[in-house]
N, C-alpha and C. Protein backbone atom coordinates (compact mmCIF):
# COMPACT_ATOMS: atom_id res chain seq x y z
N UNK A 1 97.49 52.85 101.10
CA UNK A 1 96.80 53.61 102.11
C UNK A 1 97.46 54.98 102.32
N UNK A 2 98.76 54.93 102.07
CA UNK A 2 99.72 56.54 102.16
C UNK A 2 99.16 56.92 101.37
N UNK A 3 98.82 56.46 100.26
CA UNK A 3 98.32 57.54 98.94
C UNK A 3 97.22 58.30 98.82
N UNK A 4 96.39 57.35 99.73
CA UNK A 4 94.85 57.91 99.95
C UNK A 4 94.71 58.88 101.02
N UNK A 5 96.05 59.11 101.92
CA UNK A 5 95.92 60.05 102.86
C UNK A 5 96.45 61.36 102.51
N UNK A 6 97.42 61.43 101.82
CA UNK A 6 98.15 62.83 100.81
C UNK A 6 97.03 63.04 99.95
N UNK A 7 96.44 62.26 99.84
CA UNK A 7 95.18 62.96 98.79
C UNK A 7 93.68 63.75 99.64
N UNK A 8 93.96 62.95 100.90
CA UNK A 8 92.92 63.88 101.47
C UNK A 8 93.49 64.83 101.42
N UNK A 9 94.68 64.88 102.38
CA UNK A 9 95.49 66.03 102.86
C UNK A 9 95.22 67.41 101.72
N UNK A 10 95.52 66.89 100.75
CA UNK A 10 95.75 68.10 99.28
C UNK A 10 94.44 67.97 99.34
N UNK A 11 93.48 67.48 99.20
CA UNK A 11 92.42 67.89 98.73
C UNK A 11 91.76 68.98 100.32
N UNK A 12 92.11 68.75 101.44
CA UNK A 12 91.53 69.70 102.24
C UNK A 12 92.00 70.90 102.79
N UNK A 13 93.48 71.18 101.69
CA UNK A 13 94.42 72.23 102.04
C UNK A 13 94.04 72.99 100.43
N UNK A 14 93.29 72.43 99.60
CA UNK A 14 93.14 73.19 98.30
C UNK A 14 91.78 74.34 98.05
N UNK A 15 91.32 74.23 99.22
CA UNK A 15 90.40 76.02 99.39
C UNK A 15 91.02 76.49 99.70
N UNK A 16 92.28 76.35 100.97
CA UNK A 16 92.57 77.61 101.21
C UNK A 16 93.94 78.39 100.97
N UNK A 17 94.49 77.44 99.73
CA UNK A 17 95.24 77.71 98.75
C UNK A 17 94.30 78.71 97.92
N UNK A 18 93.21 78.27 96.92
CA UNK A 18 92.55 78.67 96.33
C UNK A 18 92.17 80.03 96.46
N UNK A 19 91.85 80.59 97.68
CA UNK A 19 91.26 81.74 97.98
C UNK A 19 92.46 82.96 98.24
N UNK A 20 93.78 82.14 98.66
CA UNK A 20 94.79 83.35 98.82
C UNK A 20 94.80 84.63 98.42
N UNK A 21 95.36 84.76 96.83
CA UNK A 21 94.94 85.76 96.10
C UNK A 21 94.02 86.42 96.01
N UNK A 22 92.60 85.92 96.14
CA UNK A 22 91.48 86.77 96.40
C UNK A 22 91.57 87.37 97.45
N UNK A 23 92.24 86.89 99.10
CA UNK A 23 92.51 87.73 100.23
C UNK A 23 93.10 88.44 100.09
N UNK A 24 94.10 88.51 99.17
CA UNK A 24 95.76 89.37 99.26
C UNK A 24 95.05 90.75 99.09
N UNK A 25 96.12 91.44 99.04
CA UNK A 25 95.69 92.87 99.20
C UNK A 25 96.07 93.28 97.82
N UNK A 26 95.09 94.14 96.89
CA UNK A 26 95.21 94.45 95.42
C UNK A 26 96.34 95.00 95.44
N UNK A 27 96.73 94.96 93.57
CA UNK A 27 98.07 95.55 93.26
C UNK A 27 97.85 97.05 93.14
N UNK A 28 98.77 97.81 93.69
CA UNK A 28 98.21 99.39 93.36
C UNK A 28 99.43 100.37 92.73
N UNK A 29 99.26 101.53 91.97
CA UNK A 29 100.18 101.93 91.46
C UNK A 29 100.03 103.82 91.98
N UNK A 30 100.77 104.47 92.41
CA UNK A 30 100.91 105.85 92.77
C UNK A 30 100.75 106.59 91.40
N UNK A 31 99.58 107.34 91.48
CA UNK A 31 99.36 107.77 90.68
C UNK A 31 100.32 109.28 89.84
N UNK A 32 101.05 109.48 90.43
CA UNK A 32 101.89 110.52 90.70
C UNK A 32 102.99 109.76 89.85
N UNK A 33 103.40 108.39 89.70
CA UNK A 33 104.38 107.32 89.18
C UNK A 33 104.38 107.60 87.87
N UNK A 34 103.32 107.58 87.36
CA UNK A 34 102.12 107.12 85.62
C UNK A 34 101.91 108.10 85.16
N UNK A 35 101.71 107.80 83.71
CA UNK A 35 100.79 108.36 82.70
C UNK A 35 99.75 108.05 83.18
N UNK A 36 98.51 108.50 81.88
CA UNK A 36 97.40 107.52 82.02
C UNK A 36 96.06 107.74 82.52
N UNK A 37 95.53 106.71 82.18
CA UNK A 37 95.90 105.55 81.42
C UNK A 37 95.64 105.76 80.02
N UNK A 38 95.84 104.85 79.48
CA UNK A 38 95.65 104.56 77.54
C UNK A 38 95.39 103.20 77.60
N UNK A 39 94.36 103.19 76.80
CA UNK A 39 93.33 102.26 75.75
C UNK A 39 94.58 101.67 75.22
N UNK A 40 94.60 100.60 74.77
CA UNK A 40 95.77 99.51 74.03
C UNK A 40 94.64 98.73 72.86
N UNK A 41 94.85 98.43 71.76
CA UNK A 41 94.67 97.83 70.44
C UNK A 41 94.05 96.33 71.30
N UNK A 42 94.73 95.54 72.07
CA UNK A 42 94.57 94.38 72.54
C UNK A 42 93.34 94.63 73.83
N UNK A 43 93.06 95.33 74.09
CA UNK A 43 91.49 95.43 75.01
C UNK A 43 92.37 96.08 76.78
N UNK A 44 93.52 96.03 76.81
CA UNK A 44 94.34 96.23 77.80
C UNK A 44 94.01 98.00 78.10
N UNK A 45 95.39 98.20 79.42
CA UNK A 45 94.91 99.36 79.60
C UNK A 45 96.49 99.78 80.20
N UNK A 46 97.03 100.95 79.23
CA UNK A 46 98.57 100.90 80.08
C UNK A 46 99.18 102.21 80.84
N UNK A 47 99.17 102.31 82.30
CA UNK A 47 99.97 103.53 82.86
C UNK A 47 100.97 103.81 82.52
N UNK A 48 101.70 104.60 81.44
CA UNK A 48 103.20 104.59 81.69
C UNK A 48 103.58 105.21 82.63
N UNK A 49 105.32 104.66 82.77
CA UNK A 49 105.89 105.32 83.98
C UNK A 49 106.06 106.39 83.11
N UNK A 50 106.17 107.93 84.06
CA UNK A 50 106.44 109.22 84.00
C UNK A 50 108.12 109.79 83.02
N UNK A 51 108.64 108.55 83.81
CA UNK A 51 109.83 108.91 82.97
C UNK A 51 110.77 107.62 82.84
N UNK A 52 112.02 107.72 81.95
CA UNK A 52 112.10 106.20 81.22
C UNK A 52 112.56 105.41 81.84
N UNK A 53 113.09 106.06 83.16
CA UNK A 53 113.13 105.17 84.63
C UNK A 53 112.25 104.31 85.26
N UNK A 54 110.96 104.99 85.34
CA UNK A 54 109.50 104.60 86.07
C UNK A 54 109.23 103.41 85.76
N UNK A 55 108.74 102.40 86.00
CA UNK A 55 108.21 101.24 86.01
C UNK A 55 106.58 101.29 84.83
N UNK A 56 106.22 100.94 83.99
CA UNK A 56 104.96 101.14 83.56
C UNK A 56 104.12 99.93 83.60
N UNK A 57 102.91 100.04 83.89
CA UNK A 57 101.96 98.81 84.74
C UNK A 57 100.97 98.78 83.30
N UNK A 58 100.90 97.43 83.38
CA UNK A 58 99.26 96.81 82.56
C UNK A 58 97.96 96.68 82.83
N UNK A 59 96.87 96.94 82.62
CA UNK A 59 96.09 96.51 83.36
C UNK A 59 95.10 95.83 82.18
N UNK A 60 94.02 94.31 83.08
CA UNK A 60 93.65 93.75 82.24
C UNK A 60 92.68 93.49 83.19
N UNK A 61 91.15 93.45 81.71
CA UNK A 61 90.01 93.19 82.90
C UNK A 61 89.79 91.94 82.53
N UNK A 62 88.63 91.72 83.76
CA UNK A 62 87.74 90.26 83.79
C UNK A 62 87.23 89.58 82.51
N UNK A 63 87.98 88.58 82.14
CA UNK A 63 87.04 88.71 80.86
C UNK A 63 87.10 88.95 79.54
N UNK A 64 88.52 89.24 79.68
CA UNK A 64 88.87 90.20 78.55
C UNK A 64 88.73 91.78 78.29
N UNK A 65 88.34 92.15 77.18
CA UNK A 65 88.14 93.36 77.09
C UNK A 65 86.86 94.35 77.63
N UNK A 66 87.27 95.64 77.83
CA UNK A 66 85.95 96.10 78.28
C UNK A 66 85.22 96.85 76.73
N UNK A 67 83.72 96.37 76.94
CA UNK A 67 82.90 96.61 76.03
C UNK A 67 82.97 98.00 75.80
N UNK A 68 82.98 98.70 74.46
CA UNK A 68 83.17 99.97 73.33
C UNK A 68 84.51 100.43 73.79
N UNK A 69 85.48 99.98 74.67
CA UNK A 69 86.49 100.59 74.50
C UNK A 69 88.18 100.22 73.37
N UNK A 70 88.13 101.11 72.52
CA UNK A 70 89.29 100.67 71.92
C UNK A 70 90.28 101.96 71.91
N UNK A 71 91.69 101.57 70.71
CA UNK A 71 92.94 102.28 71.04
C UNK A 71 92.46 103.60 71.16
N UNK A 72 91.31 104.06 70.22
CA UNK A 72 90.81 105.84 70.21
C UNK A 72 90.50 106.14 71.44
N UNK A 73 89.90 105.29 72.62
CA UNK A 73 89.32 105.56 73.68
C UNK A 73 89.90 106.44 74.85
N UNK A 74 89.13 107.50 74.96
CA UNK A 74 89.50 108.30 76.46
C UNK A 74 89.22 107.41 77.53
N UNK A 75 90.15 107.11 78.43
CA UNK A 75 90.00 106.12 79.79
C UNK A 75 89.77 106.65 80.96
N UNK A 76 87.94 106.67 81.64
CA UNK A 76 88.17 107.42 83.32
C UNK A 76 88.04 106.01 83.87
N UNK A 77 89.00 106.44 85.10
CA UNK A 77 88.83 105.61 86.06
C UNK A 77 88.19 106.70 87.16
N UNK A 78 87.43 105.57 88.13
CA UNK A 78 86.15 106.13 88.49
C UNK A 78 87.20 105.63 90.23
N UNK A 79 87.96 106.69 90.71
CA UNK A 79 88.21 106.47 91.99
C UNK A 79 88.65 107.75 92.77
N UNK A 80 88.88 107.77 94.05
CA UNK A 80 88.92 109.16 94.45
C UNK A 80 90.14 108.81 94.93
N UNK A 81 91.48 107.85 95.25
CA UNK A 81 92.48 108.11 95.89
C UNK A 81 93.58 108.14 95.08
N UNK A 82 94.75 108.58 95.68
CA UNK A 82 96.24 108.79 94.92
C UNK A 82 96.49 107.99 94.46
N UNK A 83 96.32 106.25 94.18
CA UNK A 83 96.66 105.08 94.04
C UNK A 83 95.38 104.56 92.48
N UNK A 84 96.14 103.97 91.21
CA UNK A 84 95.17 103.16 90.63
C UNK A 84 95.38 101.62 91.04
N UNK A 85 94.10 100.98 91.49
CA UNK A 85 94.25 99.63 91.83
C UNK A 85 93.46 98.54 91.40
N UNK A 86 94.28 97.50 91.56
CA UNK A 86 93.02 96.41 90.80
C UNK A 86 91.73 96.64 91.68
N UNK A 87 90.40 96.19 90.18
CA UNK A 87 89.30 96.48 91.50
C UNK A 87 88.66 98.07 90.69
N UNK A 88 89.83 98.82 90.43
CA UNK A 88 89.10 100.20 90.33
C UNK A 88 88.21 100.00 89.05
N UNK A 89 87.49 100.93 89.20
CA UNK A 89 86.11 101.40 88.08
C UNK A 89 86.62 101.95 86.33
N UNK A 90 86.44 101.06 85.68
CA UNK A 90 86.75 101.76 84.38
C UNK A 90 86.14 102.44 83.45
N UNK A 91 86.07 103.17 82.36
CA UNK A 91 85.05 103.33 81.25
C UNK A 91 85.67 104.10 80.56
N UNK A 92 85.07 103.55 79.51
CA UNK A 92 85.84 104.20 78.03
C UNK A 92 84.53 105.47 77.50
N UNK A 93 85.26 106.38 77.23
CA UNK A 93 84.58 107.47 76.56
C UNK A 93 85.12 107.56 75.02
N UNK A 94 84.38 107.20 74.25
CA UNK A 94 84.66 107.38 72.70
C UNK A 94 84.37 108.71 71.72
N UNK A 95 83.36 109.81 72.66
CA UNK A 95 82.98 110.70 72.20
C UNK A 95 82.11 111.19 73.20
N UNK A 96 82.33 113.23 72.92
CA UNK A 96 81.29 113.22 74.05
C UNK A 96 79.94 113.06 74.20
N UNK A 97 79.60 113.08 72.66
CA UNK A 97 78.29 113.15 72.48
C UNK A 97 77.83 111.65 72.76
N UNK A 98 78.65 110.88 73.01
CA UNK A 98 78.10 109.31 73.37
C UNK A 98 77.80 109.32 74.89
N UNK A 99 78.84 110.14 75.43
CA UNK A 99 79.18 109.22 77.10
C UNK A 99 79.71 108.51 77.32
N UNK A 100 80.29 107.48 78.42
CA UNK A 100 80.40 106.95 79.52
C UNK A 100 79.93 105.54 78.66
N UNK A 101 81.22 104.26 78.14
CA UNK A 101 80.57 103.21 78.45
C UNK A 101 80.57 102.81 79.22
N UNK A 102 80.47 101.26 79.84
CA UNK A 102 79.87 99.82 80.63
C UNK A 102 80.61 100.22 81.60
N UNK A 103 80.78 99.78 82.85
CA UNK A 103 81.45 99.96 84.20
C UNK A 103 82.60 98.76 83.68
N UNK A 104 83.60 98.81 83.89
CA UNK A 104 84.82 97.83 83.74
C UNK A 104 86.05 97.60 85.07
N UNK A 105 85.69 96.18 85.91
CA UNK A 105 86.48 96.55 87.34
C UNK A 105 88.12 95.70 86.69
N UNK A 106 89.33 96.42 86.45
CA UNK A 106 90.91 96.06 86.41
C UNK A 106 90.61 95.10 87.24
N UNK A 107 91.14 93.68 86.76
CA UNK A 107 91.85 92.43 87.29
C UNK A 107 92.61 92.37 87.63
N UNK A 108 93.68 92.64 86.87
CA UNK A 108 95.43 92.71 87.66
C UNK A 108 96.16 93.89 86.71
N UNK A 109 96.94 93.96 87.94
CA UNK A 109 98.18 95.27 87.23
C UNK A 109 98.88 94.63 87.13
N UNK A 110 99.74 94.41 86.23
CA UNK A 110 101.76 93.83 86.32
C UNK A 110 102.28 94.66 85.16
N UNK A 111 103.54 94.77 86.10
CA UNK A 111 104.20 95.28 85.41
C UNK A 111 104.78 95.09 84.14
N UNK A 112 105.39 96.31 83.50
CA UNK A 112 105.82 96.06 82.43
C UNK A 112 107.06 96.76 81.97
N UNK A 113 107.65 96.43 80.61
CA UNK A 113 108.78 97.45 80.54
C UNK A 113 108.29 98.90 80.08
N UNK A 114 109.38 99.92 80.63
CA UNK A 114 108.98 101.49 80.69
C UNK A 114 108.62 101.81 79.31
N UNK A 115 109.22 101.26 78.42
CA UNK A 115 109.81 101.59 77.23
C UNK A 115 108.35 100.90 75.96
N UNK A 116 107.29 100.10 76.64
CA UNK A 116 106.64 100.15 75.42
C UNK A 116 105.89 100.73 75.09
């Protein structure tokens, strides 16, 4: 009967475990910190830090990669404040005569070493 009650218990404390991270407040990086961004071979997207001190951040979308963008790709992010954050607007420009691909929203930033 203990067993069946730790199992409610976990089972009615596991939404609002679940949802944490979606509440938390996105990861954000000072744009003033970074390069950036650059297109990565692996579908990624990387700020470097400014200098070999700086911290340099990853960013990776939903899903994997965002559609027509690869390592050749010019990267806008589509935001108006000092900060890039998960969440923000992506798109790869491959040429100008193409445009603007697919809208792409960053999943998570983490960090990385300065140096790759």
């Amino acid at each position: 009967m203990a067993g069946a009650r730790w199992m409610l218990l976990a089972l009615a404390a596991w939404p609002a475990v679940s949802h944490a991270r979606r509440d938390a407040a996105p990861v954000c990086v000072l744009r003033a910190a970074v390069e950036g961004p650059e297109a990565q071979e692996d579908g990624t997207i990387l700020f470097r830090g400014r200098t070999g001190k700086d911290q340099s951040w990853m960013g990776r979308f939903k899903g994997g990669r965002c559609p027509m963008m690869t390592s050749f790709s010019a990267v806008l992010v589509e935001q108006g404040s000092n900060r890039y954050c998960e969440g923000d607007i992506v798109r790869a420009v491959n040429s100008p005569a193409q445009g603007p691909g697919p809208r792409c929203a960053i999943d998570t930033l983490s960090p990385v070493p300065a140096d790759r």
